[in-house]
C-alpha atoms as a PDB file:
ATOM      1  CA  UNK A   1       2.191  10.928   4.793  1.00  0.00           C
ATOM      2  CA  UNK A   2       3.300   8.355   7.719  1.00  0.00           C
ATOM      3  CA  UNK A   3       3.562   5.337   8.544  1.00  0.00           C
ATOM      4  CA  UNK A   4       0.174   3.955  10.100  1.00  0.00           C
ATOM      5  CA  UNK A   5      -0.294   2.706  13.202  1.00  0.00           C
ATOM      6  CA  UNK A   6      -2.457  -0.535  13.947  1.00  0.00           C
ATOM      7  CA  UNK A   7      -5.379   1.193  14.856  1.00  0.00           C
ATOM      8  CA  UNK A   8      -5.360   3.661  12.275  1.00  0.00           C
ATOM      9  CA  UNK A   9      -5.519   0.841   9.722  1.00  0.00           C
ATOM     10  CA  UNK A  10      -8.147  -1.214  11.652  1.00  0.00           C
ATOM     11  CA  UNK A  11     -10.162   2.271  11.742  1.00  0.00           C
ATOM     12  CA  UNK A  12      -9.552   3.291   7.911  1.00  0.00           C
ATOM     13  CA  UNK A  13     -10.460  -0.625   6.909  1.00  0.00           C
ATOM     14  CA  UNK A  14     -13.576  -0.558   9.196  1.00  0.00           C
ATOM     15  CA  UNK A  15     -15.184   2.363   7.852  1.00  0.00           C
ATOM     16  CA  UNK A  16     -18.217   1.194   6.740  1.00  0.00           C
ATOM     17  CA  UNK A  17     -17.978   2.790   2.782  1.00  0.00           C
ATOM     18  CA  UNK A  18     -14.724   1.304   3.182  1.00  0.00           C
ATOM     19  CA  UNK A  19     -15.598  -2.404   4.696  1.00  0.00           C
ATOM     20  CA  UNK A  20     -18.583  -2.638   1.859  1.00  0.00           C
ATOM     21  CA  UNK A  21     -16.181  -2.800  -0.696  1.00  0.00           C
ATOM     22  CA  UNK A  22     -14.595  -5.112   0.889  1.00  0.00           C
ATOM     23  CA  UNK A  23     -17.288  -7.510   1.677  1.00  0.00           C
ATOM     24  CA  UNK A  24     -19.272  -7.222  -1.263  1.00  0.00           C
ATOM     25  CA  UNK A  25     -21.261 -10.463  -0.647  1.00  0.00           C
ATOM     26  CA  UNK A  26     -21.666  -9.911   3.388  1.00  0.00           C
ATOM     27  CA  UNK A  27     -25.390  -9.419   4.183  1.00  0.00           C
ATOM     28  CA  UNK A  28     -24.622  -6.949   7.150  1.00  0.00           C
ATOM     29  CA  UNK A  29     -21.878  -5.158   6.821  1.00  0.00           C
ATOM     30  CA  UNK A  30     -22.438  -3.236   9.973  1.00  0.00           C
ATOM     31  CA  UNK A  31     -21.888  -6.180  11.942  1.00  0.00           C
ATOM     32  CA  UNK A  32     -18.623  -7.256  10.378  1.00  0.00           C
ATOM     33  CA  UNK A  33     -15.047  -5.679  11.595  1.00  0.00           C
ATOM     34  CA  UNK A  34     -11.859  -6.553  10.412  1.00  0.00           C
ATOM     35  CA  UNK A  35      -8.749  -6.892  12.491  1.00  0.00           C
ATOM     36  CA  UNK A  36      -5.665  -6.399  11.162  1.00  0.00           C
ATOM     37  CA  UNK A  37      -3.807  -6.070  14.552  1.00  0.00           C
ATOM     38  CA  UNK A  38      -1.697  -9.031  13.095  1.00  0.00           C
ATOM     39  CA  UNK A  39       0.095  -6.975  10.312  1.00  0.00           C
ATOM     40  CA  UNK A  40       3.474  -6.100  11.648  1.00  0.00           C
ATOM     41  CA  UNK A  41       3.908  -9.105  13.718  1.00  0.00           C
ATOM     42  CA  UNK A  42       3.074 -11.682  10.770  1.00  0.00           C
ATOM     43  CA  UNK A  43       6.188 -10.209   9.025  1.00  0.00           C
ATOM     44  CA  UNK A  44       8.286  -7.237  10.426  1.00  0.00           C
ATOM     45  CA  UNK A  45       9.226  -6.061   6.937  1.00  0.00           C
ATOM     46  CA  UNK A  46       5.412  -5.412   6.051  1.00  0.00           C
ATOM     47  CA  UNK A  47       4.459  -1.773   5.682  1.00  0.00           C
ATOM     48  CA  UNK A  48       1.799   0.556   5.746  1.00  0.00           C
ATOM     49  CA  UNK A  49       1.406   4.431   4.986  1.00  0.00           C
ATOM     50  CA  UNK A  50      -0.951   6.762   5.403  1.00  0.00           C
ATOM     51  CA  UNK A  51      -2.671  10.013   3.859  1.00  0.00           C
ATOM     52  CA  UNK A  52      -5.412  11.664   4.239  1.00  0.00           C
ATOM     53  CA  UNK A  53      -7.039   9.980   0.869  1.00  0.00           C
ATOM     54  CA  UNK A  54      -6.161   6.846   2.861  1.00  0.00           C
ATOM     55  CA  UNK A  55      -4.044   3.888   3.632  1.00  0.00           C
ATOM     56  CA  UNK A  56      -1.716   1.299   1.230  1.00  0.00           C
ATOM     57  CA  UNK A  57      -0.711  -1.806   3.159  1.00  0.00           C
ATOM     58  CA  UNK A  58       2.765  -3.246   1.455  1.00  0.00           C
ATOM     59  CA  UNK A  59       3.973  -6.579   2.128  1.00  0.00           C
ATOM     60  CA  UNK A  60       7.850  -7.762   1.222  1.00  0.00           C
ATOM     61  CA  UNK A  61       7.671 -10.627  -1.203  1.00  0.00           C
ATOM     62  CA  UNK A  62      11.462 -12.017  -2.193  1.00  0.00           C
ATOM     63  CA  UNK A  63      12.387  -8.657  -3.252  1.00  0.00           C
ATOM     64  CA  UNK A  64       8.935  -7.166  -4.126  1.00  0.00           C
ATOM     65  CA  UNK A  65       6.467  -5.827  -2.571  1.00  0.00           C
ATOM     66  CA  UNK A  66       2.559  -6.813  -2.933  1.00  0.00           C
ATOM     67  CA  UNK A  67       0.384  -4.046  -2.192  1.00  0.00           C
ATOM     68  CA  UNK A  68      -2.912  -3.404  -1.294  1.00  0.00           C
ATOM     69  CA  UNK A  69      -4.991   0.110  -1.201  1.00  0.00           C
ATOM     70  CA  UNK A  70      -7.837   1.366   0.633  1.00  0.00           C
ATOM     71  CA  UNK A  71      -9.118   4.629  -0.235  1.00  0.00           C
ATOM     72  CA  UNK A  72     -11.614   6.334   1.864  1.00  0.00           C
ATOM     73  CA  UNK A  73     -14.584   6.997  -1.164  1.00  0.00           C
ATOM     74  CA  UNK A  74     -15.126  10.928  -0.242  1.00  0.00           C
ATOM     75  CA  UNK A  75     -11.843  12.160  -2.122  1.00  0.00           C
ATOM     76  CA  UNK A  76     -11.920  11.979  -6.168  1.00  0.00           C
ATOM     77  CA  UNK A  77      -9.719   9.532  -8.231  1.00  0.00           C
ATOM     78  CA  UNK A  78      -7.278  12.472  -8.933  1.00  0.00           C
ATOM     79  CA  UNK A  79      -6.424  12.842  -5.274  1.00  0.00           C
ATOM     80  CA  UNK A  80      -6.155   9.146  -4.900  1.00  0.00           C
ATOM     81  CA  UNK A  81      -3.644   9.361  -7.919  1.00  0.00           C
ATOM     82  CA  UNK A  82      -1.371  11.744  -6.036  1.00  0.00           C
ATOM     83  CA  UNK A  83      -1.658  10.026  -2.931  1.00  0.00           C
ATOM     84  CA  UNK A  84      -0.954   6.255  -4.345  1.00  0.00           C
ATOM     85  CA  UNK A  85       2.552   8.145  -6.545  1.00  0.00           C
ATOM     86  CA  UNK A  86       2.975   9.501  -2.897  1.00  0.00           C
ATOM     87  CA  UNK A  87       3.489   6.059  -1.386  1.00  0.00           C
ATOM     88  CA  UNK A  88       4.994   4.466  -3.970  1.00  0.00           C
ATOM     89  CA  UNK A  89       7.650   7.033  -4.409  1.00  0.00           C
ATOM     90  CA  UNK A  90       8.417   6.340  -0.239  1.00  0.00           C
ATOM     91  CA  UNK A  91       8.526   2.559  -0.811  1.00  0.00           C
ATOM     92  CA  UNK A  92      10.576   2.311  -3.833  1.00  0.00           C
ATOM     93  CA  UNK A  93      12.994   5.502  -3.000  1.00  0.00           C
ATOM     94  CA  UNK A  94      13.437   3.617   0.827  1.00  0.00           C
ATOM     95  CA  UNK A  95      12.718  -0.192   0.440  1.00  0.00           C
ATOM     96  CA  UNK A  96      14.236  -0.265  -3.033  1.00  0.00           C
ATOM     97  CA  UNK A  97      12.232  -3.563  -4.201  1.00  0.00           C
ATOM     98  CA  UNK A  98      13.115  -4.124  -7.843  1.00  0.00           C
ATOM     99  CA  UNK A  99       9.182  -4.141  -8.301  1.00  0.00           C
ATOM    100  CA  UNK A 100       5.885  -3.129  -6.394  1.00  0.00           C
ATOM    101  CA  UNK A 101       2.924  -5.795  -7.774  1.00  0.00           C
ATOM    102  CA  UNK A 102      -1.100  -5.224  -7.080  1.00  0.00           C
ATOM    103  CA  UNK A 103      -3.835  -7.898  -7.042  1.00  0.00           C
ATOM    104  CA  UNK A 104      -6.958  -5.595  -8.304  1.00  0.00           C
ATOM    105  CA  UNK A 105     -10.300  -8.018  -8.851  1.00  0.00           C
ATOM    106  CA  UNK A 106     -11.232  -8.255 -12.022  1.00  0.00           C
ATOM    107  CA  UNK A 107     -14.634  -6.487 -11.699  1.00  0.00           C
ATOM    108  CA  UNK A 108     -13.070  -3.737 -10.275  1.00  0.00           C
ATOM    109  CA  UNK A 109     -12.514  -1.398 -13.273  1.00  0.00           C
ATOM    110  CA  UNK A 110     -11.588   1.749 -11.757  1.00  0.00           C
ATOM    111  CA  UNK A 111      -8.490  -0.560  -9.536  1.00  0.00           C
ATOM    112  CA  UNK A 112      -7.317  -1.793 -12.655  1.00  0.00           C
ATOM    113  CA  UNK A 113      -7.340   1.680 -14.588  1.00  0.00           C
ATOM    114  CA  UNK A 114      -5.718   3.387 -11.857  1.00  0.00           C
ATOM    115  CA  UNK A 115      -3.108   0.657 -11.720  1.00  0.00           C
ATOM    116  CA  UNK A 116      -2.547   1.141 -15.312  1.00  0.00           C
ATOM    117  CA  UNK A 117      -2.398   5.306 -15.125  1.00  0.00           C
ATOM    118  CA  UNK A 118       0.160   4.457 -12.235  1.00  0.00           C
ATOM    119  CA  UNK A 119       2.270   2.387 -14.696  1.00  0.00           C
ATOM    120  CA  UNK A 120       1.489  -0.976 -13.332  1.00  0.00           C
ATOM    121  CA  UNK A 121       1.012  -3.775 -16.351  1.00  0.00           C
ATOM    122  CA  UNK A 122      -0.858  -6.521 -16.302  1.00  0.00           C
ATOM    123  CA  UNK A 123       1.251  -9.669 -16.478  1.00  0.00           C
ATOM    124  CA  UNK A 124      -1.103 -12.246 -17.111  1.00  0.00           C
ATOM    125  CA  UNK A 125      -1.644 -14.294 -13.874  1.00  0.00           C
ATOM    126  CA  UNK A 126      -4.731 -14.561 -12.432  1.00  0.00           C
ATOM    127  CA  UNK A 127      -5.558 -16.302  -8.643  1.00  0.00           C
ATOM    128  CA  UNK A 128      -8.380 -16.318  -6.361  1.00  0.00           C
ATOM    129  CA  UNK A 129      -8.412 -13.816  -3.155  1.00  0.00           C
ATOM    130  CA  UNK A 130      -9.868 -14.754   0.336  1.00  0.00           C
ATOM    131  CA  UNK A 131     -13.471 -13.259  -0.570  1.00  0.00           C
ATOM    132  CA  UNK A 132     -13.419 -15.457  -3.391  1.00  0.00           C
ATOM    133  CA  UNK A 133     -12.942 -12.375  -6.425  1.00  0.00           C
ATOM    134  CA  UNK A 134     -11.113 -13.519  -9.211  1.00  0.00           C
ATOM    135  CA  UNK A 135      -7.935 -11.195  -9.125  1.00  0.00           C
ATOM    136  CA  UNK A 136      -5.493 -10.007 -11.661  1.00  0.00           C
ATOM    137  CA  UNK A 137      -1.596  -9.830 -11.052  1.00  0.00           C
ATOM    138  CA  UNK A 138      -0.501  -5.875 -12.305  1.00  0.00           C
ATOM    139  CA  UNK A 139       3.543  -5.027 -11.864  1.00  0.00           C
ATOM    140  CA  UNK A 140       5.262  -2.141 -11.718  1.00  0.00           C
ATOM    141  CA  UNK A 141       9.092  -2.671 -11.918  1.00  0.00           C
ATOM    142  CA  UNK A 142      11.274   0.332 -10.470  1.00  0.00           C
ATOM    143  CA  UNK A 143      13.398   1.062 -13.418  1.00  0.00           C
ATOM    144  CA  UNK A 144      10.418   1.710 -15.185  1.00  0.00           C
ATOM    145  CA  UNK A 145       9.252   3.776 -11.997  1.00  0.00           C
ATOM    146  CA  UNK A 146      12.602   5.967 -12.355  1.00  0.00           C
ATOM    147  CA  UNK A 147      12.324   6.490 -16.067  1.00  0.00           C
END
């Protein structure tokens, strides 16, 4: 694991198995990138790691980080599992945020199961991302983490 640099991201988000999941509703997915060279300068506390199963972007909130996964679709949910304790072991063991929360759409099953086998819990809130998917607030709080 390491931290990622821009490029890495922009190439693990632009994959095109990747960016479909992304843009569900975009006609042509092949023309569409995403640029995300704006990550560490819209806030120097926002982080991102790597693996080989993928990349988890992690952005301070107060004292909690929101964080957001993208998991390249050729390695199974087990080794996504390992990977995602991976990073969140490095965040809360280094950043020490008294919580780690996720935003997983609500038609995405397999996000929301894998939050739950992670521990996350689903608090109740509900908003609207930037593609429009109806989202669902899960939170994992670090003492529960360290039990």
């Amino acid at each position: 694991m390491n931290i990622a640099t821009i490029q890495s991201i922009n190439q693990a988000i632009n994959r095109p198995e990747v960016l479909s999941g992304f843009l569900l509703s975009a006609k042509n997915v092949e023309d569409t990138l995403l640029d995300l060279s704006h990550f560490y300068d819209a806030n120097p506390g926002n982080l991102a790691l790597q693996t080989n199963e993928g990349i988890m972007l992690f952005c301070p909130v107060r004292k909690e980080y929101e964080c957001h996964a993208c998991f390249y679709p050729e390695f199974s949910g087990k080794l996504r599992l390992l990977a995602t304790r991976q990073m969140l072991q490095w965040v809360f063991t280094r950043k020490k945020p008294i919580a780690i929360v996720c935003w997983p759409p609500r038609d995405n099953r397999a996000a929301r199961h894998m939050s739950t086998l992670l521990g996350f819990r689903p608090t109740g809130k509900v908003k609207t991302d930037t593609l429009g998917r109806e989202c669902l607030e899960y939170r994992l709080e670090r003492e529960s983490w360290e039990m």
